[in-house]
PDB file of N, CA and C in Angstrom:
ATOM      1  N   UNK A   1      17.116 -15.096  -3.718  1.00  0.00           N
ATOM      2  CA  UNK A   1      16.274 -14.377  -2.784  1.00  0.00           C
ATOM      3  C   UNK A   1      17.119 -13.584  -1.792  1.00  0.00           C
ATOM      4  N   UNK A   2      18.273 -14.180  -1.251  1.00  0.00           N
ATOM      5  CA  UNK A   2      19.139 -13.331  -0.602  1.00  0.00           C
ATOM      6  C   UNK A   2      19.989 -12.114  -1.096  1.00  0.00           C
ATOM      7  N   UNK A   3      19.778 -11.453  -2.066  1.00  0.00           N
ATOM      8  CA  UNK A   3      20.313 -10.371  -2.475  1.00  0.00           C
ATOM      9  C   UNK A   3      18.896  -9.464  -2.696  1.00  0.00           C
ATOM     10  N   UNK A   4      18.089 -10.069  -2.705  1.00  0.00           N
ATOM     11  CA  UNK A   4      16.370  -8.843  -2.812  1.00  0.00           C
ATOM     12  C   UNK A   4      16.459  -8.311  -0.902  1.00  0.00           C
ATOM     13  N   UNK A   5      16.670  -9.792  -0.196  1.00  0.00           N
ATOM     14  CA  UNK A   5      16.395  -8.941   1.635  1.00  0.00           C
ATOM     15  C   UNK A   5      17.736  -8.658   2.192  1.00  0.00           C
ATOM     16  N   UNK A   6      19.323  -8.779   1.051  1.00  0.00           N
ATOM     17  CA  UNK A   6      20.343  -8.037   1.870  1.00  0.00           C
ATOM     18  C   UNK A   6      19.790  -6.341   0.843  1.00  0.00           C
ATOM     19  N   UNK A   7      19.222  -6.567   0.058  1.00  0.00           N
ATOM     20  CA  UNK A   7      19.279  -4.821  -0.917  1.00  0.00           C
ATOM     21  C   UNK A   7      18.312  -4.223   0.349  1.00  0.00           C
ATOM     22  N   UNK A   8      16.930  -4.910   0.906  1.00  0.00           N
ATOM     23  CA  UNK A   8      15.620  -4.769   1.974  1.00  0.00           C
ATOM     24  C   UNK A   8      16.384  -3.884   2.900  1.00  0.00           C
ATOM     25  N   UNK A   9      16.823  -5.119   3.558  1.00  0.00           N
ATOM     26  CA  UNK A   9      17.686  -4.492   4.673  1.00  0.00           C
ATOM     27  C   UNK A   9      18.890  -2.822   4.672  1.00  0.00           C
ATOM     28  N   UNK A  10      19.433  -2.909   3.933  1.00  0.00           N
ATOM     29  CA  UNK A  10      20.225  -2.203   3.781  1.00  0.00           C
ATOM     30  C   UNK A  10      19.247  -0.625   3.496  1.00  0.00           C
ATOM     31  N   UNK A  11      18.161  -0.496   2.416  1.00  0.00           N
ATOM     32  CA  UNK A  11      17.765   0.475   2.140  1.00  0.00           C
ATOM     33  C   UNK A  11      16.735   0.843   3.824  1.00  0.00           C
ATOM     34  N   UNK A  12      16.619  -0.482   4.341  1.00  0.00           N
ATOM     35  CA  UNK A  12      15.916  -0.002   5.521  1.00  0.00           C
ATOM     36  C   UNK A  12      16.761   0.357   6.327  1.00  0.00           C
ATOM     37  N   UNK A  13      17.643   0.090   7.004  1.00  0.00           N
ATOM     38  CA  UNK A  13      18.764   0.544   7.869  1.00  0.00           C
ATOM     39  C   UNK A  13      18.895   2.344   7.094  1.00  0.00           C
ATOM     40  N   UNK A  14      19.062   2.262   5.914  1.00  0.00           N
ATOM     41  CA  UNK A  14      19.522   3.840   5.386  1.00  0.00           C
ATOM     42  C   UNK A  14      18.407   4.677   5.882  1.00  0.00           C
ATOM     43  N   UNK A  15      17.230   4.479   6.004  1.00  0.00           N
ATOM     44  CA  UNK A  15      16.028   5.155   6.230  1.00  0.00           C
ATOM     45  C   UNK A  15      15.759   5.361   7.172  1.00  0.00           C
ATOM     46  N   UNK A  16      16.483   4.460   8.545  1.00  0.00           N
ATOM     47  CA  UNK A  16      16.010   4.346   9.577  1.00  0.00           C
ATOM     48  C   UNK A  16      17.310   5.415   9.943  1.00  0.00           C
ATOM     49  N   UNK A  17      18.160   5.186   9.574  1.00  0.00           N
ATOM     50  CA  UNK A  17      19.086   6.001  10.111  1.00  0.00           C
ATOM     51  C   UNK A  17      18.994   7.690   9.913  1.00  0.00           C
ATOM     52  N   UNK A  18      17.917   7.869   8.575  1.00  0.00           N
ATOM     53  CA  UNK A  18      17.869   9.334   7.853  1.00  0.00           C
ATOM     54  C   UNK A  18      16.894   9.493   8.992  1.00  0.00           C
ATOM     55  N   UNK A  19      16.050   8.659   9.595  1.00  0.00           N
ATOM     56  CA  UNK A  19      14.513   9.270  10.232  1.00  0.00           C
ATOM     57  C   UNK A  19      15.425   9.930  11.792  1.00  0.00           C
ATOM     58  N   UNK A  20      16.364   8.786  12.100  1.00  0.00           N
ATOM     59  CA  UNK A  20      17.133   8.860  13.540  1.00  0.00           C
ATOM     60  C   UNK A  20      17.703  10.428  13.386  1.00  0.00           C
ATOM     61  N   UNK A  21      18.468  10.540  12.106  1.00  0.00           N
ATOM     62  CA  UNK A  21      19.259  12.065  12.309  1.00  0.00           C
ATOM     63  C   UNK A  21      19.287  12.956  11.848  1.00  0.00           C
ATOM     64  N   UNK A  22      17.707  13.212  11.099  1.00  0.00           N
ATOM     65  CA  UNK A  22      17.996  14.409  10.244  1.00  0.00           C
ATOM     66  C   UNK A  22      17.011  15.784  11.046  1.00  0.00           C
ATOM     67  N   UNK A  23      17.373  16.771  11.117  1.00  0.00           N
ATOM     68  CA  UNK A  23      16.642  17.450  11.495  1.00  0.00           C
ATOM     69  C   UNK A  23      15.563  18.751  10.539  1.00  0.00           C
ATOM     70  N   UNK A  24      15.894  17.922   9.313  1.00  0.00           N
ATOM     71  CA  UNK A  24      14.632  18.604   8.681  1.00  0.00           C
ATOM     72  C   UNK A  24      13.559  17.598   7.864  1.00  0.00           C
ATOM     73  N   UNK A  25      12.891  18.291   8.303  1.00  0.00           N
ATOM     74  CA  UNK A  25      11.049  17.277   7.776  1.00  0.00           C
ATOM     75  C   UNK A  25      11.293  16.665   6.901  1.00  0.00           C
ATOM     76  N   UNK A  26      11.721  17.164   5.551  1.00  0.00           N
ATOM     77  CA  UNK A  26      11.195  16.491   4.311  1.00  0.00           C
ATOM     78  C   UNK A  26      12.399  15.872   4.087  1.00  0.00           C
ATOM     79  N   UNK A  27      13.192  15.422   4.785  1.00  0.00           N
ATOM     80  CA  UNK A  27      14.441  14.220   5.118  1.00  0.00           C
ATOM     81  C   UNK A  27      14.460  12.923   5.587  1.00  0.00           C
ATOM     82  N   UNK A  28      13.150  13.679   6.646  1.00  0.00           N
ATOM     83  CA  UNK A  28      12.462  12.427   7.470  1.00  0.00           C
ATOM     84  C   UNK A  28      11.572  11.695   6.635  1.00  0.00           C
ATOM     85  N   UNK A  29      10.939  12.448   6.057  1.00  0.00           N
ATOM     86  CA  UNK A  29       9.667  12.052   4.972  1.00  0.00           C
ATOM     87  C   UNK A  29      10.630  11.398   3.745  1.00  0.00           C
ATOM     88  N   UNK A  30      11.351  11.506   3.060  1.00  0.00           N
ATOM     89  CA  UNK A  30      12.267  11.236   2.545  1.00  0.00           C
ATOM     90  C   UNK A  30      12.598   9.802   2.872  1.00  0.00           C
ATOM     91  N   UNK A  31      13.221   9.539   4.175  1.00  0.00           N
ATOM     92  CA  UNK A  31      13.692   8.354   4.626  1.00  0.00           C
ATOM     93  C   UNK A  31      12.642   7.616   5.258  1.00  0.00           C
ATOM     94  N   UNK A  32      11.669   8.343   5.376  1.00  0.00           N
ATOM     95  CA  UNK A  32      10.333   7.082   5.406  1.00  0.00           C
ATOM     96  C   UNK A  32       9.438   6.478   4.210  1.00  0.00           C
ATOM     97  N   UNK A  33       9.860   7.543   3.458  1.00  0.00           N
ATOM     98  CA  UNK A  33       9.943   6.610   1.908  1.00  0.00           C
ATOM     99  C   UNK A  33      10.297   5.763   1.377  1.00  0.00           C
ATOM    100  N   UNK A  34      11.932   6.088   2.091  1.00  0.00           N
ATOM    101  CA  UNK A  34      12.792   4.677   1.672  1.00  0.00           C
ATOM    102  C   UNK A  34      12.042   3.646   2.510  1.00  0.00           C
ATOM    103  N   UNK A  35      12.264   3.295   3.260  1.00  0.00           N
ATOM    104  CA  UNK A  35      11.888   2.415   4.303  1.00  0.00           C
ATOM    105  C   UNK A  35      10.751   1.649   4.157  1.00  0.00           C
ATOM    106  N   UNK A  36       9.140   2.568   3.604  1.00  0.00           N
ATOM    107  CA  UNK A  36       8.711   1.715   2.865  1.00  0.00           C
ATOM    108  C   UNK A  36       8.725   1.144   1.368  1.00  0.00           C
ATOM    109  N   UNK A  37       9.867   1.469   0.716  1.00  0.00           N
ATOM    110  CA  UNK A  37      10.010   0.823  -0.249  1.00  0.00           C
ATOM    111  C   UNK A  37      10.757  -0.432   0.001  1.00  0.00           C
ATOM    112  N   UNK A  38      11.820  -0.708   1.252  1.00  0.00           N
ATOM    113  CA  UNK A  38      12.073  -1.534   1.540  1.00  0.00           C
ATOM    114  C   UNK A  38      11.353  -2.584   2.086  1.00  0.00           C
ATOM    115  N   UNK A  39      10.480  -2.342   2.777  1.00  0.00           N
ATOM    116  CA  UNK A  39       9.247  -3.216   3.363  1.00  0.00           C
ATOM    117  C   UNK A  39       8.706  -4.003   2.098  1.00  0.00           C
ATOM    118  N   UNK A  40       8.088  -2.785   0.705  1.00  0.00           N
ATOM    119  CA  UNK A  40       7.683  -3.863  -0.764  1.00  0.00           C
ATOM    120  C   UNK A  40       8.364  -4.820  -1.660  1.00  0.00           C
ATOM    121  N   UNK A  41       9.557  -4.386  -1.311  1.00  0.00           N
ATOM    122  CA  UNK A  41      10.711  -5.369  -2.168  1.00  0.00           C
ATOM    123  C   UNK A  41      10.936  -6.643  -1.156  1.00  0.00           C
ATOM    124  N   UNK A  42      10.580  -6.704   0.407  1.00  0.00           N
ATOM    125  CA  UNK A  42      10.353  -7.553   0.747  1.00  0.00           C
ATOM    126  C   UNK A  42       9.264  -8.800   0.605  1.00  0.00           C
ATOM    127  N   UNK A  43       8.164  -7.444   0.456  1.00  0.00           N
ATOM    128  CA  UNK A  43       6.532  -8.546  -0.029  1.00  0.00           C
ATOM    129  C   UNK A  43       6.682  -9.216  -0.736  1.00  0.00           C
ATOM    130  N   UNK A  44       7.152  -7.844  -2.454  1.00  0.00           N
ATOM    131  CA  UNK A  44       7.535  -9.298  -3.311  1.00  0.00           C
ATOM    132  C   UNK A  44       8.467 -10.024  -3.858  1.00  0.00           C
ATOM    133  N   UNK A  45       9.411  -9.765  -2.684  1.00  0.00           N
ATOM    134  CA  UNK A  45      10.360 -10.929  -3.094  1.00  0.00           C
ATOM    135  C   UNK A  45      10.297 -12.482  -2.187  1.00  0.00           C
ATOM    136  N   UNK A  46       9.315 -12.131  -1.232  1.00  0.00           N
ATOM    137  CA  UNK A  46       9.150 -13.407  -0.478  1.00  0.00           C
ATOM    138  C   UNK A  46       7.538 -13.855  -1.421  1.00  0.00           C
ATOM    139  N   UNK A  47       6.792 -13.281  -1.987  1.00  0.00           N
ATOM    140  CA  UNK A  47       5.683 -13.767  -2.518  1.00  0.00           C
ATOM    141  C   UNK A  47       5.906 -14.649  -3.804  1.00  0.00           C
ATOM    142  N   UNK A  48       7.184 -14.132  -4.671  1.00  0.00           N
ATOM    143  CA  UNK A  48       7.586 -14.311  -5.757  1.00  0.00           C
ATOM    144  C   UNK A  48       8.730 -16.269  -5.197  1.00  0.00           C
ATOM    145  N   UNK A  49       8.950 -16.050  -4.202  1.00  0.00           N
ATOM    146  CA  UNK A  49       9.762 -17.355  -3.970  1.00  0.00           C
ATOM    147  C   UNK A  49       9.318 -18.030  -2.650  1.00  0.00           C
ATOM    148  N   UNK A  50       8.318 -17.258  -1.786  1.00  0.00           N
ATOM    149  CA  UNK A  50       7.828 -18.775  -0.550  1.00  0.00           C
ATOM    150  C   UNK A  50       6.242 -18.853  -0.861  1.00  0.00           C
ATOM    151  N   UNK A  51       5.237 -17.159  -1.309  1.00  0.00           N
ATOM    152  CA  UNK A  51       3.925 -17.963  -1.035  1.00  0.00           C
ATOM    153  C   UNK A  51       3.701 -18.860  -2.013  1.00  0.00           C
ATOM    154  N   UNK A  52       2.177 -19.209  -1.322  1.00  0.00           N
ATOM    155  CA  UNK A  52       1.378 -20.193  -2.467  1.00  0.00           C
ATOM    156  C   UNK A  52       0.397 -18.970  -3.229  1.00  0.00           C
ATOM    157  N   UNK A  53       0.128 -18.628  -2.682  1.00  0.00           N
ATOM    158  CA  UNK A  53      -0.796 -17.132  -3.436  1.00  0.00           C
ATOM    159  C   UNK A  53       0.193 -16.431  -4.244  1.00  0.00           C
ATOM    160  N   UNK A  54      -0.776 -16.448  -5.598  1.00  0.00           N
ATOM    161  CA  UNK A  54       0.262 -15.591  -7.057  1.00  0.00           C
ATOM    162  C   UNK A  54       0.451 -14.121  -6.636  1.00  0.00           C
ATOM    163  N   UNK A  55      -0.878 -13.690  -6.082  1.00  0.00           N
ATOM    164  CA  UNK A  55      -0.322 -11.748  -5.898  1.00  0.00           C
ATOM    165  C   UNK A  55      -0.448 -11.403  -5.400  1.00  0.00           C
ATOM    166  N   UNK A  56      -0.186 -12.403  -3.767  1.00  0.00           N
ATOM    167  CA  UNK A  56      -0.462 -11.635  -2.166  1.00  0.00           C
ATOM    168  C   UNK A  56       0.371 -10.704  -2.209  1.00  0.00           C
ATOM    169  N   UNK A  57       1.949 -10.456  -2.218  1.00  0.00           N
ATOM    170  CA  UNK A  57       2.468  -9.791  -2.161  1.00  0.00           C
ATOM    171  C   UNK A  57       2.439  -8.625  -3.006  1.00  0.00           C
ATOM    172  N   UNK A  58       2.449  -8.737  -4.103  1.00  0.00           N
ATOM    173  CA  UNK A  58       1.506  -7.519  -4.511  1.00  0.00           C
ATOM    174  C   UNK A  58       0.501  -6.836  -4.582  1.00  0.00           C
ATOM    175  N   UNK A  59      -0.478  -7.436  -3.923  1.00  0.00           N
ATOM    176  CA  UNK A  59      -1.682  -6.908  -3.589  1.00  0.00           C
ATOM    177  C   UNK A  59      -1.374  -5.960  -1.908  1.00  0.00           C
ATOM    178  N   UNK A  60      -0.071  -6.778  -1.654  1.00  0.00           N
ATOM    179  CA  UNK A  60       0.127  -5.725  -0.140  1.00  0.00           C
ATOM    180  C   UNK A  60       1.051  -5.026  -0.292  1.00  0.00           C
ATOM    181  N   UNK A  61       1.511  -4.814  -1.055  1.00  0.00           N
ATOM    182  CA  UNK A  61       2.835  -3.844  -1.999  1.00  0.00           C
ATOM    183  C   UNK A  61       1.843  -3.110  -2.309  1.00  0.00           C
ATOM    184  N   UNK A  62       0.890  -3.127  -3.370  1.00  0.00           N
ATOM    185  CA  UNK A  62       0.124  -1.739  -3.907  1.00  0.00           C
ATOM    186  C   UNK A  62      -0.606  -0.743  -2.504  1.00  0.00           C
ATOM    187  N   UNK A  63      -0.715  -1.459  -1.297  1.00  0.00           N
ATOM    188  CA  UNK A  63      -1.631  -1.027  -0.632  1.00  0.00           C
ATOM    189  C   UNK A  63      -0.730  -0.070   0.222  1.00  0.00           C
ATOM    190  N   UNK A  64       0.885  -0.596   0.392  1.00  0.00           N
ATOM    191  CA  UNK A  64       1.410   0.460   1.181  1.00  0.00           C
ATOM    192  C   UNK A  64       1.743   1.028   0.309  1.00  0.00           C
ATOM    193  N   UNK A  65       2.058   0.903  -1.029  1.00  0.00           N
ATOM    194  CA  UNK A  65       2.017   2.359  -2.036  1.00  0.00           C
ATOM    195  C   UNK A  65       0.778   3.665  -1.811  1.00  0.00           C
ATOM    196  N   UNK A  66      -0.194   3.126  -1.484  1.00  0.00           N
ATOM    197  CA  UNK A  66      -1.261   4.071  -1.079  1.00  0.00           C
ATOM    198  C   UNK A  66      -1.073   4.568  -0.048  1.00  0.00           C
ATOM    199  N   UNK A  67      -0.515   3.962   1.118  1.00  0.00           N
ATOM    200  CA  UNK A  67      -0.549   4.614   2.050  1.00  0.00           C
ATOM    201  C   UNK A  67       0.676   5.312   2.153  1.00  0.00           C
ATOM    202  N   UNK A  68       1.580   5.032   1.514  1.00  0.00           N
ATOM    203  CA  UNK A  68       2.785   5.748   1.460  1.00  0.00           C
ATOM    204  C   UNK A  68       2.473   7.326   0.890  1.00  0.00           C
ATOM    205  N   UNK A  69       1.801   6.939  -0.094  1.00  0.00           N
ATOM    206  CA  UNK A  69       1.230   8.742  -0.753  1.00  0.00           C
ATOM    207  C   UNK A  69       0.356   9.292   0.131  1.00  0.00           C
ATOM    208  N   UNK A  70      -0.787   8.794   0.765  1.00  0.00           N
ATOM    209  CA  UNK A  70      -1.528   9.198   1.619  1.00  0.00           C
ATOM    210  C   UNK A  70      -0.627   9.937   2.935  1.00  0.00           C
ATOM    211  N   UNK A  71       0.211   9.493   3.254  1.00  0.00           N
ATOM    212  CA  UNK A  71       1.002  10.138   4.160  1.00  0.00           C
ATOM    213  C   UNK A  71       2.143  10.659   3.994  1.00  0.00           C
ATOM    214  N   UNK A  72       2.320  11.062   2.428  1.00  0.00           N
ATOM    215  CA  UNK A  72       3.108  12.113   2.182  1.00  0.00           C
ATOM    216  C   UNK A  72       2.772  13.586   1.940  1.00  0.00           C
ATOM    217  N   UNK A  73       0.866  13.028   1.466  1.00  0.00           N
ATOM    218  CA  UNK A  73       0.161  14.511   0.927  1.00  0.00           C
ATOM    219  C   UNK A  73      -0.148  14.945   2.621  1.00  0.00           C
ATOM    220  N   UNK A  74      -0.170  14.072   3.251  1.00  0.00           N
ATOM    221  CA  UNK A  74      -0.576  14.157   5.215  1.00  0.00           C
ATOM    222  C   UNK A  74       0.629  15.434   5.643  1.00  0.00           C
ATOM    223  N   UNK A  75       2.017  14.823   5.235  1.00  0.00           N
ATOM    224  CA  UNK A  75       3.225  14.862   6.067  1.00  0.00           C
ATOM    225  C   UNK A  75       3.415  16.365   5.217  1.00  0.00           C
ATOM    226  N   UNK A  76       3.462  16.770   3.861  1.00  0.00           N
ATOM    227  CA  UNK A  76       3.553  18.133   3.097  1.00  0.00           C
ATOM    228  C   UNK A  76       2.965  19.095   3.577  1.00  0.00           C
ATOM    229  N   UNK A  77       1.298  18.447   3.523  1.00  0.00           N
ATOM    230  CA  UNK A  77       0.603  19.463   4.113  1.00  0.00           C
ATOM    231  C   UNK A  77       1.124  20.398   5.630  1.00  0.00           C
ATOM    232  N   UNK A  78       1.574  19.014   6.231  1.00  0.00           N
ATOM    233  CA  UNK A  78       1.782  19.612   8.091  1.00  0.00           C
ATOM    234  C   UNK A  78       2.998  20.463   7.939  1.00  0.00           C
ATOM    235  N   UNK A  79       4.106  20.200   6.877  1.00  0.00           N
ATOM    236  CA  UNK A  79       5.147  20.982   6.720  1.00  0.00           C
ATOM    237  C   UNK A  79       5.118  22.551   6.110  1.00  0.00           C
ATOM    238  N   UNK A  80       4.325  22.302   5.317  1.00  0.00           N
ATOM    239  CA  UNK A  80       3.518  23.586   4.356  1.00  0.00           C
ATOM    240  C   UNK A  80       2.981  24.472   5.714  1.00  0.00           C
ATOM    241  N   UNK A  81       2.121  24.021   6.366  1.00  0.00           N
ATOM    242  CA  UNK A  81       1.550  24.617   7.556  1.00  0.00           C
ATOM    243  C   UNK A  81       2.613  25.976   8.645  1.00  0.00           C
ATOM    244  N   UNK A  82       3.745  24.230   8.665  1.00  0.00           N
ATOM    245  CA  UNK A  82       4.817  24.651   9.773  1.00  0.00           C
ATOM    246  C   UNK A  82       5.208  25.928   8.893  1.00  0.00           C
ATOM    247  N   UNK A  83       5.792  25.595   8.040  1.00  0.00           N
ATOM    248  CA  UNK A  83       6.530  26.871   7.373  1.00  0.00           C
ATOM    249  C   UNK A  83       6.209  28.114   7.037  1.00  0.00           C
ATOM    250  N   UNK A  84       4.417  27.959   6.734  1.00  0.00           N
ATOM    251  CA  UNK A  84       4.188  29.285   7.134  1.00  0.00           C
ATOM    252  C   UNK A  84       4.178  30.237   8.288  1.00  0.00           C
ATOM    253  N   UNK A  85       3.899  29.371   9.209  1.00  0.00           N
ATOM    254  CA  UNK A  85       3.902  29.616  10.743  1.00  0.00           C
ATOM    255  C   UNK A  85       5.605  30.613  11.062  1.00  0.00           C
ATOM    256  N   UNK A  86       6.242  29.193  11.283  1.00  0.00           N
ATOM    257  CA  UNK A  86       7.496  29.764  11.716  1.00  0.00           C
ATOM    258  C   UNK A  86       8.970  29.992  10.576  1.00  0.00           C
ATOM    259  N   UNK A  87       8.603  29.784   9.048  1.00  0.00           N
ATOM    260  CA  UNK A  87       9.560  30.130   8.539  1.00  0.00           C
ATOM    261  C   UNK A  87      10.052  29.589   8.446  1.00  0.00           C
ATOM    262  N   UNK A  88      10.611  28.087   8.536  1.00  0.00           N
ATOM    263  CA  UNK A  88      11.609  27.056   8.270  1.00  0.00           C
ATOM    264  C   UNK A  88      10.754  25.706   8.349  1.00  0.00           C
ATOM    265  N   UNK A  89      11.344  24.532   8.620  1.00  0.00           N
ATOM    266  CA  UNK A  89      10.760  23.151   8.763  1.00  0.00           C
ATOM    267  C   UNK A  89      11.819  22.310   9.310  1.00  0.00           C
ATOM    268  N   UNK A  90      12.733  22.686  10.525  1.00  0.00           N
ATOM    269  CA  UNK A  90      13.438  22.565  11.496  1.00  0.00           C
ATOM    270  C   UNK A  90      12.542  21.874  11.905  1.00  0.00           C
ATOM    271  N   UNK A  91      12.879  20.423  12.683  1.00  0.00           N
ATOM    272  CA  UNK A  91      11.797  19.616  13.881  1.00  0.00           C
ATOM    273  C   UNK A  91      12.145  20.401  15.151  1.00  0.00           C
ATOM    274  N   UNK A  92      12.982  21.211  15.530  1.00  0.00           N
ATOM    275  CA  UNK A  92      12.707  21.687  16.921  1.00  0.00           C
ATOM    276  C   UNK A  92      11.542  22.768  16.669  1.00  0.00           C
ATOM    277  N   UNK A  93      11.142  23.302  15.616  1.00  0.00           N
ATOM    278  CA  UNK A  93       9.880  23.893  15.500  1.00  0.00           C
ATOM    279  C   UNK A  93       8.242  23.471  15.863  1.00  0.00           C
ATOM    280  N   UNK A  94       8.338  22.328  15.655  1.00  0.00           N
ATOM    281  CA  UNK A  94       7.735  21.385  16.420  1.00  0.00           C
ATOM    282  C   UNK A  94       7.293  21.374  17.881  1.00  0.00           C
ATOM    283  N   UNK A  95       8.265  21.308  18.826  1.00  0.00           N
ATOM    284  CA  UNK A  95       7.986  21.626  20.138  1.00  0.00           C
ATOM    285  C   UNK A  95       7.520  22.904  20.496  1.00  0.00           C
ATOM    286  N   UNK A  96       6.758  23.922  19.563  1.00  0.00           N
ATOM    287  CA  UNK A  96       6.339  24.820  19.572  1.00  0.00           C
ATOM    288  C   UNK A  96       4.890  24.456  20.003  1.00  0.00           C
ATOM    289  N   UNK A  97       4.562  23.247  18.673  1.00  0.00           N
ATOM    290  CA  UNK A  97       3.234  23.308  18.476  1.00  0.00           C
ATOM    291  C   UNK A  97       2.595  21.931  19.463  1.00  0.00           C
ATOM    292  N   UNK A  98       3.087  21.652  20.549  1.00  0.00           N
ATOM    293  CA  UNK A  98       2.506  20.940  21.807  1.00  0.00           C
ATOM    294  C   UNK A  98       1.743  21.994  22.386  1.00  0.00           C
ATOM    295  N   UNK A  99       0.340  21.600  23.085  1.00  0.00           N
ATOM    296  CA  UNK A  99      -0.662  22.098  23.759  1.00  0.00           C
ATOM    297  C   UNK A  99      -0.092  22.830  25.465  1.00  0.00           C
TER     298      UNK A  99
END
């Protein structure tokens, strides 16, 4: 079990670090991908060796798979948007679009 949450960890640290420094969108989106893939290899690798329930962890693995796509077609769209707007998908483009 300790080589499924040192692989967890590690792909989460990589993701967290892509979200901390990248300054283009679909980098960020990118490394929040990773990140939740690290979160599912956690579900089921703790479901597969501590629960008592056969497919909790996969039943909550499939669900942030959904939401993982749900907020990528979210996160494309807003980038698709940006880029027509201003021509790139730079996050300081962003501080454009505050009220």
């Amino acid at each position: 079990m300790h080589h499924y949450l040192y692989l967890a960890a590690i792909l989460f640290a990589i993701g967290t670090f892509g979200v901390i420094t990248r300054r283009n969108v679909i980098g960020i989106l990118m490394s929040l991908e990773l990140m939740f893939n690290a979160v599912n290899i956690n579900l089921v690798a703790f479901n597969k060796f501590v629960a008592t329930e056969p497919l909790a962890g996969q039943l909550f693995a499939i669900f942030i798979v959904v939401v993982a796509a749900a907020e990528a077609t979210v996160g494309l769209a807003i980038v698709l948007l940006v880029y027509r707007n201003w021509r790139g998908i730079e996050t300081e483009n962003f501080s454009v679009m505050k009220w």
